[in-house]
PDB file of N, CA and C in Angstrom:
ATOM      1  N   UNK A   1      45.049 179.031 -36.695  1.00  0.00           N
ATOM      2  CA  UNK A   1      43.661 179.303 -36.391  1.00  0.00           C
ATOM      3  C   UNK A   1      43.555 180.742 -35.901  1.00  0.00           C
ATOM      4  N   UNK A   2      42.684 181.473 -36.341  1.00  0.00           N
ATOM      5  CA  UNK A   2      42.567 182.646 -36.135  1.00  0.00           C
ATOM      6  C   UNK A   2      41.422 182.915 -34.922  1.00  0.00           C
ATOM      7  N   UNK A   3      42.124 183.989 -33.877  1.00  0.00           N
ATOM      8  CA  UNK A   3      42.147 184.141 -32.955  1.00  0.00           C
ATOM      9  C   UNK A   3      40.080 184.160 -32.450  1.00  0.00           C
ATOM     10  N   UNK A   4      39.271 184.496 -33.926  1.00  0.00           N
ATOM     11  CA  UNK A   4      38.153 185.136 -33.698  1.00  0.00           C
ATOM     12  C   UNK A   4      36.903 183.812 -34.491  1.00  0.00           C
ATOM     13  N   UNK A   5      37.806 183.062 -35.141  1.00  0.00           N
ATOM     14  CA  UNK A   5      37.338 181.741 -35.341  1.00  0.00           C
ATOM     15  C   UNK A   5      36.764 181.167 -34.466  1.00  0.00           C
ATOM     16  N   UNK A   6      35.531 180.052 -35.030  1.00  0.00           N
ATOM     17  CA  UNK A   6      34.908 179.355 -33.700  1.00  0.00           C
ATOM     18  C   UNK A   6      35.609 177.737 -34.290  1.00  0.00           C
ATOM     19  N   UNK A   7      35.846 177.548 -33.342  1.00  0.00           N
ATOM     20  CA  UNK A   7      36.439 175.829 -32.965  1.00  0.00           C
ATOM     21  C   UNK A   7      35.762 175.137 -33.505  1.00  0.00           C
ATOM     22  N   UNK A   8      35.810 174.329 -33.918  1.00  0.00           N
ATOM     23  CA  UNK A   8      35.167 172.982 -34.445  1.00  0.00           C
ATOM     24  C   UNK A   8      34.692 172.123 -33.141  1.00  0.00           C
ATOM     25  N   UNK A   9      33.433 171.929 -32.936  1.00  0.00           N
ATOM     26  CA  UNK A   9      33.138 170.882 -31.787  1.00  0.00           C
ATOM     27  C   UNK A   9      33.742 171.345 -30.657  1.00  0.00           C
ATOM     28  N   UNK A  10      33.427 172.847 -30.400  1.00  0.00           N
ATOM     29  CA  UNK A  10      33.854 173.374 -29.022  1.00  0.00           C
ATOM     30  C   UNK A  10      33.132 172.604 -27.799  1.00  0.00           C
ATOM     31  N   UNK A  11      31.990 172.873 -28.235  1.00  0.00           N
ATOM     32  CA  UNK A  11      31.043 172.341 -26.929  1.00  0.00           C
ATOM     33  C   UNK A  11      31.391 170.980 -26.364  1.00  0.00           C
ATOM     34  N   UNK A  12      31.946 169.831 -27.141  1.00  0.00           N
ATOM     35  CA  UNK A  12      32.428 168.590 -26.764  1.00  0.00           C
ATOM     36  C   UNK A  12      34.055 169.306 -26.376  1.00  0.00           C
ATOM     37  N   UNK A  13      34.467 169.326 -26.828  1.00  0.00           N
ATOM     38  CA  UNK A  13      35.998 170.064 -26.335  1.00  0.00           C
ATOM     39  C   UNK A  13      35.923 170.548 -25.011  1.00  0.00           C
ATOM     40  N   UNK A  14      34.816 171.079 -24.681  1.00  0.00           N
ATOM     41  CA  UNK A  14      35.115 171.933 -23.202  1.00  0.00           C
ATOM     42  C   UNK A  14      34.352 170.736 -22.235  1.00  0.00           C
ATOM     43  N   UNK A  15      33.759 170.208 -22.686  1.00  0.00           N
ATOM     44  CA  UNK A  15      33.038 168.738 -22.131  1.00  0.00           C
ATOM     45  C   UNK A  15      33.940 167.911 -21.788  1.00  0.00           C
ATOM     46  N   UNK A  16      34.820 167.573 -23.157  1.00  0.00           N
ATOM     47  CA  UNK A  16      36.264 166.969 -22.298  1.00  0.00           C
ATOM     48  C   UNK A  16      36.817 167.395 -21.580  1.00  0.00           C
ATOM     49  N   UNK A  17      37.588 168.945 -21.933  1.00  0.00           N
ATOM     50  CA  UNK A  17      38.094 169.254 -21.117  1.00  0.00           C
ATOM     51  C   UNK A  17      37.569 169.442 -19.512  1.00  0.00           C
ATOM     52  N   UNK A  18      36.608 169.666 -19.466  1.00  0.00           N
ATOM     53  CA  UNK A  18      35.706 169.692 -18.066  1.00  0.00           C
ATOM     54  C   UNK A  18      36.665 168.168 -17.184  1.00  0.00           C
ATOM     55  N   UNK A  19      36.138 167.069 -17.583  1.00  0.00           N
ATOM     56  CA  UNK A  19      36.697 165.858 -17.485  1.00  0.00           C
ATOM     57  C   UNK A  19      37.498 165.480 -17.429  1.00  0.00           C
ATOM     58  N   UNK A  20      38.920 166.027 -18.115  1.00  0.00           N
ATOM     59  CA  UNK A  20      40.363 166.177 -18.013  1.00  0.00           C
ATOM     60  C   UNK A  20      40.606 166.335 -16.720  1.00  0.00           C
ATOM     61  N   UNK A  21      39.912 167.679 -16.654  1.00  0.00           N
ATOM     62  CA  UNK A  21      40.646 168.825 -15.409  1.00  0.00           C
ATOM     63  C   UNK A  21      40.273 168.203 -14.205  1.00  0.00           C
ATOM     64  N   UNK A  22      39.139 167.472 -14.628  1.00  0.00           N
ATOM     65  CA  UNK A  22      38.754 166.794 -12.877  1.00  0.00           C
ATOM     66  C   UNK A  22      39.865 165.806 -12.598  1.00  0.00           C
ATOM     67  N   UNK A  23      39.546 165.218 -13.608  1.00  0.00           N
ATOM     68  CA  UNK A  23      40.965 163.957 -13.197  1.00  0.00           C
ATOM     69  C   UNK A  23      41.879 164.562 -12.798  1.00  0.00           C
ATOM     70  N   UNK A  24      42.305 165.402 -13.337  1.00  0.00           N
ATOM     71  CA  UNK A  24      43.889 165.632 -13.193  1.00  0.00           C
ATOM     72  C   UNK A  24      44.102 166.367 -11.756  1.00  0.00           C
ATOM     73  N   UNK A  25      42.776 167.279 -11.196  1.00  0.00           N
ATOM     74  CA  UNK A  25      42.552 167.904  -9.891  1.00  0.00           C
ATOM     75  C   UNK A  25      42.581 166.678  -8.891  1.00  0.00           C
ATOM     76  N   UNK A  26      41.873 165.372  -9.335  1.00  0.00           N
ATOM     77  CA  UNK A  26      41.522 164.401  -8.428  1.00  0.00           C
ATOM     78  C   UNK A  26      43.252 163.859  -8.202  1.00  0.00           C
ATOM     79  N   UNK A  27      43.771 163.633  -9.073  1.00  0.00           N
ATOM     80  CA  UNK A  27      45.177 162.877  -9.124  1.00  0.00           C
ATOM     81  C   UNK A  27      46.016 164.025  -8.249  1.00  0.00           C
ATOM     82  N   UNK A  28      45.435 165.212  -8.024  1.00  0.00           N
ATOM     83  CA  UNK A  28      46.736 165.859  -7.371  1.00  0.00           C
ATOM     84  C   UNK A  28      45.572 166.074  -5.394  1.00  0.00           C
ATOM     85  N   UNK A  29      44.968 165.219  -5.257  1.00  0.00           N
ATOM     86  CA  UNK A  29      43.946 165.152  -4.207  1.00  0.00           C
ATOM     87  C   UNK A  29      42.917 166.588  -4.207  1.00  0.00           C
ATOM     88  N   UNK A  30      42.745 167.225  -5.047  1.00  0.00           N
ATOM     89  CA  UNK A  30      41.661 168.309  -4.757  1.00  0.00           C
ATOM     90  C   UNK A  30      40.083 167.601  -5.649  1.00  0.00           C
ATOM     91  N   UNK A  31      39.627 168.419  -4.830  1.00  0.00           N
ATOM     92  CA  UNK A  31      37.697 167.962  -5.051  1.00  0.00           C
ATOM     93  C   UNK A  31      37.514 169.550  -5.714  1.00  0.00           C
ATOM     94  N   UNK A  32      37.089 169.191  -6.964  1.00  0.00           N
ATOM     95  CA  UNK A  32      36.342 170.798  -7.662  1.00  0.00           C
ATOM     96  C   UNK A  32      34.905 170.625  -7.555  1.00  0.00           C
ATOM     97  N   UNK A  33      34.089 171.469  -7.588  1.00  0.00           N
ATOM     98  CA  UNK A  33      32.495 171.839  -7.058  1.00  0.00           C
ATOM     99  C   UNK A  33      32.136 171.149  -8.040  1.00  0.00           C
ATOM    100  N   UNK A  34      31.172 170.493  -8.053  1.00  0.00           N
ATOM    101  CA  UNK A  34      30.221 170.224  -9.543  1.00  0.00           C
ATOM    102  C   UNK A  34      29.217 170.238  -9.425  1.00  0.00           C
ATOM    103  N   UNK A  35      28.222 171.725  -8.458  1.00  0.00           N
ATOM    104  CA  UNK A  35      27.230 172.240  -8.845  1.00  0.00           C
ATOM    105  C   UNK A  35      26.215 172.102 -10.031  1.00  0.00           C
ATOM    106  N   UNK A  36      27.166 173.120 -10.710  1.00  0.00           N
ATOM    107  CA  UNK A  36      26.795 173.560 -12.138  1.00  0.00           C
ATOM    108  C   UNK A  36      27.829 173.770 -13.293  1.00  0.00           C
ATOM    109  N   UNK A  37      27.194 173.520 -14.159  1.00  0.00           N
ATOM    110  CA  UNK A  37      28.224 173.257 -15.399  1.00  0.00           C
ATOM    111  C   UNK A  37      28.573 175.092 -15.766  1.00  0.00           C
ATOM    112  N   UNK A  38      28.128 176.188 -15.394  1.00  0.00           N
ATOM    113  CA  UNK A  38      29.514 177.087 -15.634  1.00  0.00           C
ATOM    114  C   UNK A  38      30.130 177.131 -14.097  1.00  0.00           C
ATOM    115  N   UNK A  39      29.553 176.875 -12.763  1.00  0.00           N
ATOM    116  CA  UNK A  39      30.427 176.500 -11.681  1.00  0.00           C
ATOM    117  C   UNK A  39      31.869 175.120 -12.136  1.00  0.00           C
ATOM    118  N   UNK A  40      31.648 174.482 -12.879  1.00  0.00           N
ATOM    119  CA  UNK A  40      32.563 173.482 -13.415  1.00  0.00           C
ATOM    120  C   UNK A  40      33.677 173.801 -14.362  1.00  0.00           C
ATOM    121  N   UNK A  41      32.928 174.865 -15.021  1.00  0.00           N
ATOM    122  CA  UNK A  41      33.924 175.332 -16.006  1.00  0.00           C
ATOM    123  C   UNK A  41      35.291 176.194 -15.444  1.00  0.00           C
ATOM    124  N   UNK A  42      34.563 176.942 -14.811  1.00  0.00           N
ATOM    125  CA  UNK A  42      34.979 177.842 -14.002  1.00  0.00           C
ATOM    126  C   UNK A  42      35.969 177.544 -13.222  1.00  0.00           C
ATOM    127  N   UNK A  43      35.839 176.407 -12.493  1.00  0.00           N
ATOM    128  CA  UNK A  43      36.574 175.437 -11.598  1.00  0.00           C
ATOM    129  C   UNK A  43      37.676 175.350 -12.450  1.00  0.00           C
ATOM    130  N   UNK A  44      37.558 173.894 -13.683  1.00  0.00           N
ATOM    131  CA  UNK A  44      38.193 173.713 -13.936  1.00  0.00           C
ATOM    132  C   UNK A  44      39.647 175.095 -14.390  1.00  0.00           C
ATOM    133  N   UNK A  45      38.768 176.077 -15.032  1.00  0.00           N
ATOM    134  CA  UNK A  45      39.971 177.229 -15.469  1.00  0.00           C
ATOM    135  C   UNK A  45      40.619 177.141 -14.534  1.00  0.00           C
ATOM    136  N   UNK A  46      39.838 177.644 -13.523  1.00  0.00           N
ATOM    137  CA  UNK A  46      41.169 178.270 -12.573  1.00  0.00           C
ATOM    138  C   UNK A  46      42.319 177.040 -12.179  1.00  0.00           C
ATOM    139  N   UNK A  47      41.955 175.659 -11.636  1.00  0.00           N
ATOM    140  CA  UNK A  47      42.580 174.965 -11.806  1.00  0.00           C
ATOM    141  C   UNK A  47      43.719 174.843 -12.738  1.00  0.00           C
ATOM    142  N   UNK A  48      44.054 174.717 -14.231  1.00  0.00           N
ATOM    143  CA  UNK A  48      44.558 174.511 -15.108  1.00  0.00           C
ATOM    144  C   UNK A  48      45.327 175.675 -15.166  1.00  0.00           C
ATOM    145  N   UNK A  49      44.803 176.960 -14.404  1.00  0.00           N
ATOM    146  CA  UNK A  49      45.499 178.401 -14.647  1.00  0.00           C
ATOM    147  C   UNK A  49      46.844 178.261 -13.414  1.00  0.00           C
ATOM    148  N   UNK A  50      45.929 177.376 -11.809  1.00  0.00           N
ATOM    149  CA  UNK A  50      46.844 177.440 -10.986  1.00  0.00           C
ATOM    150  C   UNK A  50      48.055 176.331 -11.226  1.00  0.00           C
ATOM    151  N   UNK A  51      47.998 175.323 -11.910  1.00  0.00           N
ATOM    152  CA  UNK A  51      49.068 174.563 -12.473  1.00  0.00           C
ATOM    153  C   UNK A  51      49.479 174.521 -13.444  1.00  0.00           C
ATOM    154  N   UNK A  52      49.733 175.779 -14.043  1.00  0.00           N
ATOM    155  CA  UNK A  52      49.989 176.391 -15.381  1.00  0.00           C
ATOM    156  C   UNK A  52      49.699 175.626 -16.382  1.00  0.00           C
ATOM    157  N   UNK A  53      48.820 175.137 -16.825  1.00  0.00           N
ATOM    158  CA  UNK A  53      48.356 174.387 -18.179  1.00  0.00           C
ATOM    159  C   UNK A  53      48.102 175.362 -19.025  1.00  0.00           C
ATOM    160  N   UNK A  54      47.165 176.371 -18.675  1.00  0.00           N
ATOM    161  CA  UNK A  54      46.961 177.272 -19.817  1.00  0.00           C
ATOM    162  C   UNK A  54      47.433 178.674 -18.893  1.00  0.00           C
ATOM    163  N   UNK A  55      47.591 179.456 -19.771  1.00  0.00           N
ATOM    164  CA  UNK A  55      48.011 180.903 -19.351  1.00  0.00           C
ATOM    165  C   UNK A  55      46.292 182.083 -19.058  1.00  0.00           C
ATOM    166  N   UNK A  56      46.369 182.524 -18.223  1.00  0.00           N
ATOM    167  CA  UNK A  56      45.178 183.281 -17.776  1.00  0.00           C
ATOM    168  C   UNK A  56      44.695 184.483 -18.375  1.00  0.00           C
ATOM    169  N   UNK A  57      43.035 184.177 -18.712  1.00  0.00           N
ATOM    170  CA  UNK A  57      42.464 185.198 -19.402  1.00  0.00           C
ATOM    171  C   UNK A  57      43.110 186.720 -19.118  1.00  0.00           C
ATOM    172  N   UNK A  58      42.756 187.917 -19.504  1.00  0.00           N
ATOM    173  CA  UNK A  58      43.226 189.526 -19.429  1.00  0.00           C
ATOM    174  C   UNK A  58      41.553 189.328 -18.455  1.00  0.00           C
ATOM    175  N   UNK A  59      41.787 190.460 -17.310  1.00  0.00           N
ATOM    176  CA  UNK A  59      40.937 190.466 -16.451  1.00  0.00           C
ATOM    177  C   UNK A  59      39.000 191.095 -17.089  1.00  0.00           C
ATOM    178  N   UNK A  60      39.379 191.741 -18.176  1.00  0.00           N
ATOM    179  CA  UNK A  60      38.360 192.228 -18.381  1.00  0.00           C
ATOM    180  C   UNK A  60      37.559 190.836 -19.936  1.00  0.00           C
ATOM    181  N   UNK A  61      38.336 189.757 -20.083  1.00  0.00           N
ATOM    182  CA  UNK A  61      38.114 188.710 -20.532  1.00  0.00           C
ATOM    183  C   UNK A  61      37.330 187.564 -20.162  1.00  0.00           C
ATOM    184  N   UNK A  62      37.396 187.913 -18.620  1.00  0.00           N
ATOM    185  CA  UNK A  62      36.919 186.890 -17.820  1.00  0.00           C
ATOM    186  C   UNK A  62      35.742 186.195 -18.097  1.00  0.00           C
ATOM    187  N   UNK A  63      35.206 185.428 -18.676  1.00  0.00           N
ATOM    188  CA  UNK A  63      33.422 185.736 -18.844  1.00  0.00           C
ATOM    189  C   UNK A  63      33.214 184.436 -19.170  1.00  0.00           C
ATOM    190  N   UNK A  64      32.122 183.739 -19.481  1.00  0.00           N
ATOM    191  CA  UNK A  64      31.676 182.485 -19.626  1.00  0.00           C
ATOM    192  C   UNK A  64      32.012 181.926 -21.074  1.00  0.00           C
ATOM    193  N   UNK A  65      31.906 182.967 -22.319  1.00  0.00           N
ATOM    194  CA  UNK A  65      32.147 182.214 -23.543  1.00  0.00           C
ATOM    195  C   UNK A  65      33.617 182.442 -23.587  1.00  0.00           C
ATOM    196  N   UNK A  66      34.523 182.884 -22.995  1.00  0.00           N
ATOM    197  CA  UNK A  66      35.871 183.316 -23.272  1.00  0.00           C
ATOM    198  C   UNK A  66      36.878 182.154 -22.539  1.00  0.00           C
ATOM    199  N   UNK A  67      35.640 181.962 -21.430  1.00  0.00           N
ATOM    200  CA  UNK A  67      36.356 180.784 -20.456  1.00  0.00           C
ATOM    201  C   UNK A  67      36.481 179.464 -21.091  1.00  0.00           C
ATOM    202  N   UNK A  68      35.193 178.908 -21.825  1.00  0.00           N
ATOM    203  CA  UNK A  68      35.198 178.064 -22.518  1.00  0.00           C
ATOM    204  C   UNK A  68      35.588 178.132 -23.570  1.00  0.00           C
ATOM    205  N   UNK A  69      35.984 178.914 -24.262  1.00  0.00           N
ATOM    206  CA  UNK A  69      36.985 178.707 -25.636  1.00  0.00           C
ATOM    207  C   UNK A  69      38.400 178.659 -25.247  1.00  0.00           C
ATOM    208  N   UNK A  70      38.875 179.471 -24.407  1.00  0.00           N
ATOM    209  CA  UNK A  70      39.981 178.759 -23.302  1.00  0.00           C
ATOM    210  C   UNK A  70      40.560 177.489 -23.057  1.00  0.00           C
ATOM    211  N   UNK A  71      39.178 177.074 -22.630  1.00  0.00           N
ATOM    212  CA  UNK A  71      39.884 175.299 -22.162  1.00  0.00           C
ATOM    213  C   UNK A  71      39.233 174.770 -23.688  1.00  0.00           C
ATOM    214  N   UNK A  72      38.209 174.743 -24.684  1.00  0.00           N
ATOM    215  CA  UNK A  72      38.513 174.428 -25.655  1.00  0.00           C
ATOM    216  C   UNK A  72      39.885 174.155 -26.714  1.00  0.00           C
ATOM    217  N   UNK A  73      40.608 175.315 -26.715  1.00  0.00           N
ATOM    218  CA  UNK A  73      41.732 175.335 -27.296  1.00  0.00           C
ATOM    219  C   UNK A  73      43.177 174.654 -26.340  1.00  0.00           C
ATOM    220  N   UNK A  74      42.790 174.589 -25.443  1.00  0.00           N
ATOM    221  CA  UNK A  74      43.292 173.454 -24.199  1.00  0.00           C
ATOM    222  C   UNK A  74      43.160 172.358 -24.938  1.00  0.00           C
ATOM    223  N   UNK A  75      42.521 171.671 -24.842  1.00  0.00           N
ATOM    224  CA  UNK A  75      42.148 170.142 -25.174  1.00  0.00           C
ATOM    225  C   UNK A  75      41.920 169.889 -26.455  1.00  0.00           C
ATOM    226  N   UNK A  76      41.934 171.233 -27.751  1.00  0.00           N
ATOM    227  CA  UNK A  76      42.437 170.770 -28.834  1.00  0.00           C
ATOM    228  C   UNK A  76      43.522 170.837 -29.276  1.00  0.00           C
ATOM    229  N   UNK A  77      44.761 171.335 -28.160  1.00  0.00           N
ATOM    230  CA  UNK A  77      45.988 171.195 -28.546  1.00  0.00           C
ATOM    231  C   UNK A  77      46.135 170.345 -27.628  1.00  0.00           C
ATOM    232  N   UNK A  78      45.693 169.361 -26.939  1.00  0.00           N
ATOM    233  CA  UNK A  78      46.264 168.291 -25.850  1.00  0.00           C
ATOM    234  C   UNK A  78      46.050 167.058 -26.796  1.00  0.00           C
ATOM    235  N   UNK A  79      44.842 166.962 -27.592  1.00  0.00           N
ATOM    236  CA  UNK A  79      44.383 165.796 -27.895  1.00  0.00           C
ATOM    237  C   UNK A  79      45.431 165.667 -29.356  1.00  0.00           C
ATOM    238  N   UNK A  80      45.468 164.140 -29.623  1.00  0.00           N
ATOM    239  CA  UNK A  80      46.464 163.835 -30.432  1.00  0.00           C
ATOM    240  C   UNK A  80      46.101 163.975 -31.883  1.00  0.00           C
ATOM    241  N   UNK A  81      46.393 164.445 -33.106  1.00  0.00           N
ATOM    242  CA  UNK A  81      46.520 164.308 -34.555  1.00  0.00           C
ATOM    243  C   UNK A  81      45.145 163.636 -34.766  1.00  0.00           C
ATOM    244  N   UNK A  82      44.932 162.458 -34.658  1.00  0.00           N
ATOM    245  CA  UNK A  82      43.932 161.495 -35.062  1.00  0.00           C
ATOM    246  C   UNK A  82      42.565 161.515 -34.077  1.00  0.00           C
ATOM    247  N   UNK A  83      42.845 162.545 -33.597  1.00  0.00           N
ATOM    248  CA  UNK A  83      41.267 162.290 -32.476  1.00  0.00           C
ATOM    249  C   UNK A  83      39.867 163.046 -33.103  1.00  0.00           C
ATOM    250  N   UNK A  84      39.095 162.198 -33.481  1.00  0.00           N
ATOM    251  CA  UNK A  84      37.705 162.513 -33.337  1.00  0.00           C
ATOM    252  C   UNK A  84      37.510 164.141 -33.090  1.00  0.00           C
ATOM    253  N   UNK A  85      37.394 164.483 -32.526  1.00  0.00           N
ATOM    254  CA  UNK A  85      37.042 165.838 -31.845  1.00  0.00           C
ATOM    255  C   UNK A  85      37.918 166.963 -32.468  1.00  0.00           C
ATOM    256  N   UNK A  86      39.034 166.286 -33.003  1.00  0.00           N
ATOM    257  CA  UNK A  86      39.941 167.885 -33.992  1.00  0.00           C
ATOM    258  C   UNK A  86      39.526 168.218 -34.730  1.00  0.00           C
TER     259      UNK A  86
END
């Protein structure tokens, strides 16, 4: 997949992933904000960045559509062969 490609069913992808990351924050006892859904997103990155799941944006990357194609490509390489959402 090329780097400048848009994902297939990103917007559900980062929806899961949103949902992932909580669980997986909740299972290690932390509470992430759930304000607002780019406060959530946001959350979740850094989360997933501080328990190395994914490797961290370049600083001048940082930004709302970059974040969510991020954990998009997260959770379409987490989810299995046969899932709906690939």
């Amino acid at each position: 997949m090329s780097k400048t490609a848009k994902i297939h069913n990103e917007d559900k992808l980062v929806k899961k992933a949103i949902e992932v990351g909580f669980k997986l924050a909740k299972l290690q006892g932390l509470e992430l904000p759930t304000a607002t859904q780019p406060l959530k997103v946001q959350a979740v990155y850094l989360f997933l960045v501080e328990v190395n799941q994914i490797p961290p944006l370049p600083e001048d990357k940082l930004d709302g559509p970059n974040i969510k194609k991020r954990l998009a490509l997260w959770m379409h390489n987490a989810l299995p062969d046969n899932d709906p959402l690939k």
